[in-house]
Protein backbone atom coordinates (compact mmCIF):
# COMPACT_ATOMS: atom_id res chain seq x y z
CA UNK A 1 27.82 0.97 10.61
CA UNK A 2 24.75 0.13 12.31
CA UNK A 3 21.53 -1.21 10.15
CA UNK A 4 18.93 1.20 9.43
CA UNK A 5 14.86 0.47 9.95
CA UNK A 6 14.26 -2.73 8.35
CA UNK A 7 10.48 -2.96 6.23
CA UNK A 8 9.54 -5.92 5.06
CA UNK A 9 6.76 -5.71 1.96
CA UNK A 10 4.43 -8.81 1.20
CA UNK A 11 3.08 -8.35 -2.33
CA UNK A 12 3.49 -9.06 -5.85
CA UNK A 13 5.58 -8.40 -8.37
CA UNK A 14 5.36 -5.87 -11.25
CA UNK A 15 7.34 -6.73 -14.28
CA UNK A 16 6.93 -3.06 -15.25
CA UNK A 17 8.84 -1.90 -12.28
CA UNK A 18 5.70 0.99 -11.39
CA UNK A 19 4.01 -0.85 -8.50
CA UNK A 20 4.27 -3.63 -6.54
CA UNK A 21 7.04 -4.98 -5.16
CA UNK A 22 9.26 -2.96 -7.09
CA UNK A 23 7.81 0.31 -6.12
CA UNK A 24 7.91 -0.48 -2.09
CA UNK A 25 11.67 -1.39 -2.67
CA UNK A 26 12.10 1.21 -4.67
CA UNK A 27 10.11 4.13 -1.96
CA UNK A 28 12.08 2.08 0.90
CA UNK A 29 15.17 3.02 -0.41
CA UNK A 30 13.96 6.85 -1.08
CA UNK A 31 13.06 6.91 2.50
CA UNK A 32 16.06 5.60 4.26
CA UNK A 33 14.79 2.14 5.47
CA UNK A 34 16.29 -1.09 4.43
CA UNK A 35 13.48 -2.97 2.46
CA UNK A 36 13.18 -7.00 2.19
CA UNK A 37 10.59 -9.00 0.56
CA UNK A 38 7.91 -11.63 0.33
CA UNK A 39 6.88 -12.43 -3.17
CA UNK A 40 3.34 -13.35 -3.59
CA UNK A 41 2.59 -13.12 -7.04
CA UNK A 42 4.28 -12.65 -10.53
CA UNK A 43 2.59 -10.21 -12.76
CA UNK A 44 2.81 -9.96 -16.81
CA UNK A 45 2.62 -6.46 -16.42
CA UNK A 46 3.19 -3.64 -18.49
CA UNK A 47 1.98 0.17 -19.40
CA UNK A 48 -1.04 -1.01 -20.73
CA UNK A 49 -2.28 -3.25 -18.27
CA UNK A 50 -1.95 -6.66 -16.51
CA UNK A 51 -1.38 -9.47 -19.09
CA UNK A 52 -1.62 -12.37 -16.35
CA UNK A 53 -0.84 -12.77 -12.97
CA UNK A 54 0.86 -16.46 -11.09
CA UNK A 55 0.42 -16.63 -7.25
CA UNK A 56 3.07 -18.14 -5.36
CA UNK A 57 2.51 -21.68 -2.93
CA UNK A 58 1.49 -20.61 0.34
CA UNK A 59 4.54 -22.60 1.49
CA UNK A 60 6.34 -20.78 -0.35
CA UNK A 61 5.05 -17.17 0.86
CA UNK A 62 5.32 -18.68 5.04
CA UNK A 63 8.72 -19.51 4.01
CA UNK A 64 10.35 -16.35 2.44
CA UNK A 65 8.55 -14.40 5.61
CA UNK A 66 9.93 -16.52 8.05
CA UNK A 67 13.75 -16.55 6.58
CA UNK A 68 13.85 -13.03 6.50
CA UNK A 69 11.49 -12.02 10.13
CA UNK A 70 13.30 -15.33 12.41
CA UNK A 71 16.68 -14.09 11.60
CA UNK A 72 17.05 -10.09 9.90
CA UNK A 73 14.06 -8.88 12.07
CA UNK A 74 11.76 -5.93 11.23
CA UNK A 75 10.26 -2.80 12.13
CA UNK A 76 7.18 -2.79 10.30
CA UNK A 77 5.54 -4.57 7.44
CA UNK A 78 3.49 -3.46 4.52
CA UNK A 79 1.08 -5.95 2.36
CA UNK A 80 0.32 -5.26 -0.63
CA UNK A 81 -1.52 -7.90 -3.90
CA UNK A 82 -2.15 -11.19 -1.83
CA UNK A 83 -4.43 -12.60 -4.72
CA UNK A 84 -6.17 -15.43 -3.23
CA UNK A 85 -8.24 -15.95 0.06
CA UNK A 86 -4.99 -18.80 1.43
CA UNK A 87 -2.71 -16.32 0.89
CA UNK A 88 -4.64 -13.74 2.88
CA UNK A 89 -5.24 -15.67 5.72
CA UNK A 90 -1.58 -17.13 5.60
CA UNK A 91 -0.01 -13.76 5.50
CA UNK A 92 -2.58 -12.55 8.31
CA UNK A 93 -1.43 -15.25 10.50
CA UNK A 94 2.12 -14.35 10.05
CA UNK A 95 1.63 -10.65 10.87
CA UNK A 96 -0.18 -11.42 13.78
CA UNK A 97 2.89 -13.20 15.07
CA UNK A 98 5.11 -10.35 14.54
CA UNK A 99 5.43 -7.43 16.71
CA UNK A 100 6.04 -5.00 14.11
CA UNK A 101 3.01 -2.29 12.67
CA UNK A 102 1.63 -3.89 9.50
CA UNK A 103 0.24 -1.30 6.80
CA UNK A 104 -2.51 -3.29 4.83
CA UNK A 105 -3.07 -2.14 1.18
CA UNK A 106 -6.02 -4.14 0.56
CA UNK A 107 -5.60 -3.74 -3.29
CA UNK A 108 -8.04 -5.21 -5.63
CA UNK A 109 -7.65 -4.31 -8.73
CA UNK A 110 -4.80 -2.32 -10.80
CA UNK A 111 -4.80 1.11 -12.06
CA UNK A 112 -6.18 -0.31 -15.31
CA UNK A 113 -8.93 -2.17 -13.50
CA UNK A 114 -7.62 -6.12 -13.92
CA UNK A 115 -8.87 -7.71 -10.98
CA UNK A 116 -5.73 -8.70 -8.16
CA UNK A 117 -7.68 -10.69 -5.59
CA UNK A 118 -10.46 -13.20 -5.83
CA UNK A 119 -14.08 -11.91 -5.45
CA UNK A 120 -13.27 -15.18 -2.71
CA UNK A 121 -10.81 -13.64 -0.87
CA UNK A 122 -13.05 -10.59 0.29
CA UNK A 123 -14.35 -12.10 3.35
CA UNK A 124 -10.71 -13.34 4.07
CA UNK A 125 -9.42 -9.16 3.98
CA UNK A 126 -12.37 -8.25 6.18
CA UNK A 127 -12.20 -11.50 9.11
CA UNK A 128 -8.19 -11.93 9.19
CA UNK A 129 -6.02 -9.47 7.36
CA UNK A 130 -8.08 -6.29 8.52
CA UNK A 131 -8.06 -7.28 11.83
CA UNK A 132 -4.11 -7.28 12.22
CA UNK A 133 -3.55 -4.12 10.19
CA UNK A 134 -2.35 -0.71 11.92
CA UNK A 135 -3.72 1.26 8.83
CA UNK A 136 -5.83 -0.20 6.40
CA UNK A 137 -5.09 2.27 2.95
CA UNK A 138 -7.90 1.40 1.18
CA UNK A 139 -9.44 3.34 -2.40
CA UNK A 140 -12.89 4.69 -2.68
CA UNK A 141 -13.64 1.68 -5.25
CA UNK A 142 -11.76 -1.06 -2.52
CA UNK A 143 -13.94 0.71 0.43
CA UNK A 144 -16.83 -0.07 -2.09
CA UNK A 145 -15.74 -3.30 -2.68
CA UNK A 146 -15.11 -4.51 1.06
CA UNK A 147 -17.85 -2.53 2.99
CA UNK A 148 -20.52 -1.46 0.56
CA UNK A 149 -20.48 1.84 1.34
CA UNK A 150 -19.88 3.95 -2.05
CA UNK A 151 -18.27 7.51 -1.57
CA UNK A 152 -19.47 10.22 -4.44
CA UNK A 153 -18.33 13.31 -2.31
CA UNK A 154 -15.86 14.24 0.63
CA UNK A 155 -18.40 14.18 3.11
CA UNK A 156 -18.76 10.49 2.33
CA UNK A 157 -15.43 10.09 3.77
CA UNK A 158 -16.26 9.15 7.24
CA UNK A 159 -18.79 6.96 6.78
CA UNK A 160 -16.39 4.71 4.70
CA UNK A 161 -13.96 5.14 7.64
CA UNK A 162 -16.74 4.23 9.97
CA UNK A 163 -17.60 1.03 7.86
CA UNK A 164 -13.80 0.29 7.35
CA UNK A 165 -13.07 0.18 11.09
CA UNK A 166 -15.59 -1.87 11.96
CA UNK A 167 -13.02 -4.78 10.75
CA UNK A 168 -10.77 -4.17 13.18
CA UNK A 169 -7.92 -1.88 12.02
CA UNK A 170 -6.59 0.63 14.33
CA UNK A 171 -6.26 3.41 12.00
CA UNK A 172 -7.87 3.67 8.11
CA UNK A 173 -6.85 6.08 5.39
CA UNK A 174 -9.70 6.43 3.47
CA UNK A 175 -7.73 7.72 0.16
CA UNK A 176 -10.24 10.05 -2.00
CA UNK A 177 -7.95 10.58 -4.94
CA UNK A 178 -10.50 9.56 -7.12
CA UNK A 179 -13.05 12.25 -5.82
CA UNK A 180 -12.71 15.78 -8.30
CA UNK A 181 -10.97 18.69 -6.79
CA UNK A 182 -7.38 18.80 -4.08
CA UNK A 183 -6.60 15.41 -3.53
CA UNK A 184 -7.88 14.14 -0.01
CA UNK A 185 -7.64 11.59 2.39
CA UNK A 186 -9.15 11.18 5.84
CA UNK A 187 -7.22 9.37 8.37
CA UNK A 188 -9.00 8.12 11.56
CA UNK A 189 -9.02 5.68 14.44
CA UNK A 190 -12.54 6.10 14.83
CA UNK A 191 -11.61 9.28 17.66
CA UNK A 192 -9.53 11.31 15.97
CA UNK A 193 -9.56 12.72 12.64
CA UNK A 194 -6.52 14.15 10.40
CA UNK A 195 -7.31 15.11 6.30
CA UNK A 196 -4.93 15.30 4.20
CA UNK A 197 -4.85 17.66 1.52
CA UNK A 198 -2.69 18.25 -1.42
CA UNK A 199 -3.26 19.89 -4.88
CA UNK A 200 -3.91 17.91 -7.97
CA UNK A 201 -1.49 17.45 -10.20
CA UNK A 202 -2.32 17.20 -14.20
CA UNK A 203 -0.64 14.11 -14.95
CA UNK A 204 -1.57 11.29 -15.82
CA UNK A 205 1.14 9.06 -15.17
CA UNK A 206 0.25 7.41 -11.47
CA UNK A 207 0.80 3.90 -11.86
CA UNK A 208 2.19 2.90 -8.47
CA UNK A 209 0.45 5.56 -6.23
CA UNK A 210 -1.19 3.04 -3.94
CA UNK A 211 1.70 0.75 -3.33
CA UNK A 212 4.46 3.55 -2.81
CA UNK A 213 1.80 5.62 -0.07
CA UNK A 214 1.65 2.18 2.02
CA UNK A 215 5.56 1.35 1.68
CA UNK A 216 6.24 5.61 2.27
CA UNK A 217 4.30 4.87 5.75
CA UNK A 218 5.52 1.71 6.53
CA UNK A 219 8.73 3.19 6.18
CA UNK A 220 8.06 6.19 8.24
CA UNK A 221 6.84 3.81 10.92
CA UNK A 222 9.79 1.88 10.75
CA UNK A 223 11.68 5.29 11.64
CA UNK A 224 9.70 5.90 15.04
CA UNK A 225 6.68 8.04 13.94
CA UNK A 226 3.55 8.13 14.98
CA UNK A 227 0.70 6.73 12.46
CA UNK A 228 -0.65 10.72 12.02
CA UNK A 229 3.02 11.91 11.61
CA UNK A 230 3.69 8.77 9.28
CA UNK A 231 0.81 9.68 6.85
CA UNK A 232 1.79 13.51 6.97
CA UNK A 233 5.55 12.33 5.62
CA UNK A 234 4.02 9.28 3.56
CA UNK A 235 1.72 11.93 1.60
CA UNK A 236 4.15 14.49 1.25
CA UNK A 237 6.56 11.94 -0.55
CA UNK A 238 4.13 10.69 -2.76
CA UNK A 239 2.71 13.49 -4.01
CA UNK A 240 6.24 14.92 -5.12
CA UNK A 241 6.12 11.13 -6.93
CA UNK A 242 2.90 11.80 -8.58
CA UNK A 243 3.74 15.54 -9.15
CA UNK A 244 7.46 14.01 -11.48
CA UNK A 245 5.45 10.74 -12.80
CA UNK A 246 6.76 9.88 -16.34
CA UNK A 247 5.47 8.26 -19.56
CA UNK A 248 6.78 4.99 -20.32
CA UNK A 249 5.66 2.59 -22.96
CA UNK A 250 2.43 3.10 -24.63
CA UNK A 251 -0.25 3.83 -21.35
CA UNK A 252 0.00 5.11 -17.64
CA UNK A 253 3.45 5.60 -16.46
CA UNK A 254 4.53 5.15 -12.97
CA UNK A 255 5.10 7.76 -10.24
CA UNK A 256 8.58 8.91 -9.72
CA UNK A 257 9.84 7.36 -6.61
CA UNK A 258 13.71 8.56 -6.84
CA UNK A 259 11.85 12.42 -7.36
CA UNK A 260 13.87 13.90 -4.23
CA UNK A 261 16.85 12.78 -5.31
CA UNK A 262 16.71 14.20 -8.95
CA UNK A 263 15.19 17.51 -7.22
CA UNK A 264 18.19 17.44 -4.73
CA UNK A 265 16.56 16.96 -1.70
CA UNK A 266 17.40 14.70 0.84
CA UNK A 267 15.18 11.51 2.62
């Protein structure tokens, strides 16, 4: 039997099992790709919130990407919580040194707004990290947060791409879940545009959405798409995952990333 697409996620770890790590592994496997990982953080983290957070060394981050890159290989890479402004320019360097598409979740804070990356790393996402990304999948409030530029309506939406690509990705998402009305996103390489629409689903159980859209195109990638036919899948899949989220514990819930296979479809 010969290996399928191999994705490699760099990101921390979510005790809860809704995001993070676990969620890219978790979407990887949904999606037919083999998925490996680098370990950047450990996260207390729970329904309620994030009740502390532990980076990893940097040695220790070079190391586990180098063991698994030098001898399994991969076909693309997705970043997710790098936490501190060493880690982001360590993990930058390492992408940059990889032939493989990187998807770059610059994620900032969690669903329940506990900060993920030092106000000191910033400069780090827009210099390095940006720089080496295929798609950036930034949030209206991490667009805010690295550019400046706040977005109160769709028609903000390229003018954040604008001001996102200006860093040096080749493609953004600009994701405008958090706008009122269908759920949105604007993909562009600064020449072409694609939106993305889908309806919104009542629920409030999303925990995970960020992470599992980066992995779900990473993994899409991995499988020979394009970046525009990558997002189309990517969005698809997670808004099935959003559409079956659950409740667990006493808060948010997480998306459901195994939805296809409980609704009998296929990868």
């Amino acid at each position: 039997m010969s290996a399928p697409p191999r994705v490699l996620t760099v990101a921390g770890s979510d005790s809860g099992g809704g995001a993070g790590i676990q969620a890219d592994l978790k979407t990887m496997l949904a999606l037919g790709v083999h998925g490996m990982s680098v370990v950047t953080a450990v996260t207390a983290q729970n329904s309620l919130g994030v009740q502390g957070a532990w980076e990893l060394p940097v040695e220790a981050v070079r190391a586990q990407y180098r063991s698994v890159v030098d001898d399994i290989g991969v076909q693309a890479i997705k970043t997710g919580m790098l936490a501190s402004a060493e880690l982001v320019e360590a993990v930058a360097e390492l992408i940059g040194g990889t032939d493989a598409p990187a998807v770059v979740d610059p994620v900032g804070v969690s669903k329940h707004g506990d900060p993920l990356l030092a106000a000191s790393a910033l400069d780090s996402v827009r210099t390095k990290l940006l720089p080496v990304a295929t798609v950036a999948t930034p949030n209206l409030d991490e667009v805010a947060q690295l550019t400046g530029v706040r977005v109160e309506s769709e028609s903000g939406m390229a003018e954040a791409a604008v001001a996102v690509l200006s860093y040096g990705p080749r493609w953004v998402l600009i994701k405008g879940g958090h706008l009122p009305g269908d759920a949105v996103d604007l993909l562009t390489d600064g020449s072409e545009e694609h939106w993305l629409r889908a309806p919104r689903y009542d629920n409030r159980h999303t925990h995970g959405t960020g992470c599992t859209l980066a992995s779900a195109i990473a993994s899409q990638l991995a499988k020979g798409q394009s970046v525009p036919e990558a997002v189309a899948a990517a969005k698809k899949y997670v808004t099935g995952a959003i559409a079956a989220g659950f409740a667990l514990g006493g808060g948010i819930g997480p998306v459901d990333h195994g939805w296809r296979f409980r609704a009998g479809g296929g990868a």
